[in-house]
C-alpha atoms as a PDB file:
ATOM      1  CA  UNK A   1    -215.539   6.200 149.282  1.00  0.00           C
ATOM      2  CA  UNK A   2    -213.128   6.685 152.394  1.00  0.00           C
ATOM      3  CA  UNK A   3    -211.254   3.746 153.692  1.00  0.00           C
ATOM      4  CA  UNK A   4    -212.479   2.386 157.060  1.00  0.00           C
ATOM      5  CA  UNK A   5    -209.852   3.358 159.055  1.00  0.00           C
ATOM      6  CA  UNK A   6    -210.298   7.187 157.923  1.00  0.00           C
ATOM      7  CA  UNK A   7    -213.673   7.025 158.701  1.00  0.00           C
ATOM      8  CA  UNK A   8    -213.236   6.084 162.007  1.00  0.00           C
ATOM      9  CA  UNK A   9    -209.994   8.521 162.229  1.00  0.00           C
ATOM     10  CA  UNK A  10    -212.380  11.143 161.595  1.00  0.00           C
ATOM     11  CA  UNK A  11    -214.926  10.189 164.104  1.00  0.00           C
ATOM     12  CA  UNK A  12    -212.746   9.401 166.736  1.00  0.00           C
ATOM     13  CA  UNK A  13    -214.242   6.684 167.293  1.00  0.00           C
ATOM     14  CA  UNK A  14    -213.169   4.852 170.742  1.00  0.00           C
ATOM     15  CA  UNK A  15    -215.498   2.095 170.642  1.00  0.00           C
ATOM     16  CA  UNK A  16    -215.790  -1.169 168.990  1.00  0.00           C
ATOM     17  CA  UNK A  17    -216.245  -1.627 165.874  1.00  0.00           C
ATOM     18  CA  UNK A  18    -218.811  -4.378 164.441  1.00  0.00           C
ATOM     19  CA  UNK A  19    -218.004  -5.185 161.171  1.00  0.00           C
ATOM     20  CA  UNK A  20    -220.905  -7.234 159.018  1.00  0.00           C
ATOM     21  CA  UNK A  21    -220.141  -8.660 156.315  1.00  0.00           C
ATOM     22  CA  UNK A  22    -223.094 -10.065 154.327  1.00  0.00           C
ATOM     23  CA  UNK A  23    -224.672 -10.252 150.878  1.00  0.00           C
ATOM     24  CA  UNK A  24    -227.707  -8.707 149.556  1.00  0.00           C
ATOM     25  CA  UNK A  25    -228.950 -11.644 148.348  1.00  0.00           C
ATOM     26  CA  UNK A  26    -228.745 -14.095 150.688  1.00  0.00           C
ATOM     27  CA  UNK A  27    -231.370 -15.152 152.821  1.00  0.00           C
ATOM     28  CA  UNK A  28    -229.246 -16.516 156.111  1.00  0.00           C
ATOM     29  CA  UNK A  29    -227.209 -13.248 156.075  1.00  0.00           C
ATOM     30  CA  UNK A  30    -231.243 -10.675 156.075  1.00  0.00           C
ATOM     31  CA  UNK A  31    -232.091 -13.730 158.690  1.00  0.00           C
ATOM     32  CA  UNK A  32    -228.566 -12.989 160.580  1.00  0.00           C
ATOM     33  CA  UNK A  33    -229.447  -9.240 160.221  1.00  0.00           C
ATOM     34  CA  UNK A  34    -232.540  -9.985 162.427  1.00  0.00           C
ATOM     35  CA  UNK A  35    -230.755 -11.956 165.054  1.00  0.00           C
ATOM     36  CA  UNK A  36    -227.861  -9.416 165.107  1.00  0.00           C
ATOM     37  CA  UNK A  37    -230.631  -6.298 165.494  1.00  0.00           C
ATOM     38  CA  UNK A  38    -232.241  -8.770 168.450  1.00  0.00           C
ATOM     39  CA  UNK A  39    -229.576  -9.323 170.525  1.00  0.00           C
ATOM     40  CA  UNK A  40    -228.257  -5.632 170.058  1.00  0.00           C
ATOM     41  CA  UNK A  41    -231.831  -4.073 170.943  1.00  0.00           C
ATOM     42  CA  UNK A  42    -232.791  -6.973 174.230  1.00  0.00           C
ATOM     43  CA  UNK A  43    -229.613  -5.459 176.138  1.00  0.00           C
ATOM     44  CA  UNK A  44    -230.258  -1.872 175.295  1.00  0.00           C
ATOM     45  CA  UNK A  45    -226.601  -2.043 173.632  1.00  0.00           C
ATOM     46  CA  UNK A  46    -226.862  -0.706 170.361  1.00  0.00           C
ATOM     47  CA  UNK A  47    -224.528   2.185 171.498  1.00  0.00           C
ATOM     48  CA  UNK A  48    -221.746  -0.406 172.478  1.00  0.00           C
ATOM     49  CA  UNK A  49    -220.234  -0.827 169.213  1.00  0.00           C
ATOM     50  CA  UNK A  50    -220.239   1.319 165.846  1.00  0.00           C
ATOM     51  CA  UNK A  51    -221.471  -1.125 163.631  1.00  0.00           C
ATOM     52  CA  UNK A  52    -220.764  -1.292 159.655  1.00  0.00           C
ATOM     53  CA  UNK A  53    -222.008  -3.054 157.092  1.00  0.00           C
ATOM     54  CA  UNK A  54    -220.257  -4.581 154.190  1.00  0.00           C
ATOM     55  CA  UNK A  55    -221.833  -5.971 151.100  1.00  0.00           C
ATOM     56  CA  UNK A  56    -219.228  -8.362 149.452  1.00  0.00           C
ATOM     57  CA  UNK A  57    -220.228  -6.967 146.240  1.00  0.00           C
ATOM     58  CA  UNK A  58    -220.114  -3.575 146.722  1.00  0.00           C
ATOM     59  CA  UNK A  59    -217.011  -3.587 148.850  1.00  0.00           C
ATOM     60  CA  UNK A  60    -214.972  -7.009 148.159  1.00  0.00           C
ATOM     61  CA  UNK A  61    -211.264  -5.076 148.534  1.00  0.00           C
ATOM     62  CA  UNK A  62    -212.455  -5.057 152.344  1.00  0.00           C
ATOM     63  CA  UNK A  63    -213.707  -9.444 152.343  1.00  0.00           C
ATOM     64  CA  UNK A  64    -210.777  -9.722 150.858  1.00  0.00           C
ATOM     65  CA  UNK A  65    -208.606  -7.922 153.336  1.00  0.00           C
ATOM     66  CA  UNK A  66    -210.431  -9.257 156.010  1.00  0.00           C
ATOM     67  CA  UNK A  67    -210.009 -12.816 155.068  1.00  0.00           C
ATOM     68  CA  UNK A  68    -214.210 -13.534 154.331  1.00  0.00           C
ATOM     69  CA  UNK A  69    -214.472 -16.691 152.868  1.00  0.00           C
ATOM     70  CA  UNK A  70    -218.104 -17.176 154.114  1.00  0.00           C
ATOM     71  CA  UNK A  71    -221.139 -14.882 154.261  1.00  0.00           C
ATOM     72  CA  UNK A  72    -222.321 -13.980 156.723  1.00  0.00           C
ATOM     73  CA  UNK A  73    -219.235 -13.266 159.517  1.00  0.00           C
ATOM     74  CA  UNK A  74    -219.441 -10.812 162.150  1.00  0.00           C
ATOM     75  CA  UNK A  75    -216.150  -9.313 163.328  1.00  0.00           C
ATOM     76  CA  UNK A  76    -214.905  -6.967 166.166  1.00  0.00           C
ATOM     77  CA  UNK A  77    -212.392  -4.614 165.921  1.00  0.00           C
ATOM     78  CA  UNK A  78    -211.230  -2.982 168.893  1.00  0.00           C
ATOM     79  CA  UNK A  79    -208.361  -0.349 168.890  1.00  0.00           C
ATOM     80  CA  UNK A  80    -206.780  -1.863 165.656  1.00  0.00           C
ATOM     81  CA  UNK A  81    -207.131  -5.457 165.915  1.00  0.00           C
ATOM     82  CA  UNK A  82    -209.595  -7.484 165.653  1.00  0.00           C
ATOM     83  CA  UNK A  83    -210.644  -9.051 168.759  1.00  0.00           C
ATOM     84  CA  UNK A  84    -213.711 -11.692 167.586  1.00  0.00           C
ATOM     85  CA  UNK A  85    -214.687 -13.313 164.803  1.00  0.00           C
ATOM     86  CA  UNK A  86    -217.815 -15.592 163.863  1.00  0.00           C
ATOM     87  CA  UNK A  87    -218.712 -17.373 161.121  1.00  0.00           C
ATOM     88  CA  UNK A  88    -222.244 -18.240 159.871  1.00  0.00           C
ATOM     89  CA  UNK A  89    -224.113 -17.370 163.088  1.00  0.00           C
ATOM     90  CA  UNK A  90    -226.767 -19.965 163.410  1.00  0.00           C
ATOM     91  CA  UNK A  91    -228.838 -17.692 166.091  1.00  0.00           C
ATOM     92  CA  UNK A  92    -229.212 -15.071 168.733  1.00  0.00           C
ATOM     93  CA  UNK A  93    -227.188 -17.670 171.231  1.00  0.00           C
ATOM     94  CA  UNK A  94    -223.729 -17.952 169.084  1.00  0.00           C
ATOM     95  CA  UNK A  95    -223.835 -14.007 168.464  1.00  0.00           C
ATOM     96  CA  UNK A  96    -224.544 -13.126 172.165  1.00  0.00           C
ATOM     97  CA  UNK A  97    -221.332 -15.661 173.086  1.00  0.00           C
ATOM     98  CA  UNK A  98    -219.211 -13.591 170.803  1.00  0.00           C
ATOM     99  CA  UNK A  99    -220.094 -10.027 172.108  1.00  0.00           C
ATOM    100  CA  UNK A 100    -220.606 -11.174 175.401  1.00  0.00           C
ATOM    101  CA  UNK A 101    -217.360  -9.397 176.734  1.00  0.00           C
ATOM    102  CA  UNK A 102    -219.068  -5.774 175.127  1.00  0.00           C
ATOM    103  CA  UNK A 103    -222.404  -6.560 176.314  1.00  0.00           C
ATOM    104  CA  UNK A 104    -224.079  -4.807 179.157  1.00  0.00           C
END
């Protein structure tokens, strides 16, 4: 499996990238999944960022390189640093205050 940075080498990718990291078997992070998909889909913005999603067990080099120490976190990357970070999103509210500054 390529590296994220080569896949996004590839692509060319210019925008943001929205990094989820979650688990498969946690409940908050499918409920988190649902917020994330809301607030993405009542701003028409699911174009804005390129988003990826990370199991910790399938892909725990990239938690670990990252810095996860709690599921669920949403990050943005922009150019090649990471811009935003949150930690255990509660709701719709404390996900559309972190991408506010990407949001239409």
């Amino acid at each position: 499996m390529a590296t994220l940075e080569a896949q996004v080498a590839r692509r060319g990718v210019t925008k943001p990238r929205l990094i989820f990291f979650t688990s498969s078997v946690s409940g908050h992070c499918r409920r988190v999944e649902g917020f994330l998909a809301q607030v993405l889909q009542r701003r028409r913005n699911h174009g804005t960022f390129r988003l990826y999603r990370v199991d910790e067990t399938e892909r725990p080099d990239l938690v670990e390189r990252f810095g996860v120490t709690e599921l669920p976190t949403l990050v943005v990357v922009d150019g090649r640093s990471e811009r935003a970070r949150l930690v255990r999103p509660r709701g719709c509210r404390d996900i559309e205050q972190l991408l506010a500054p990407w949001l239409r």
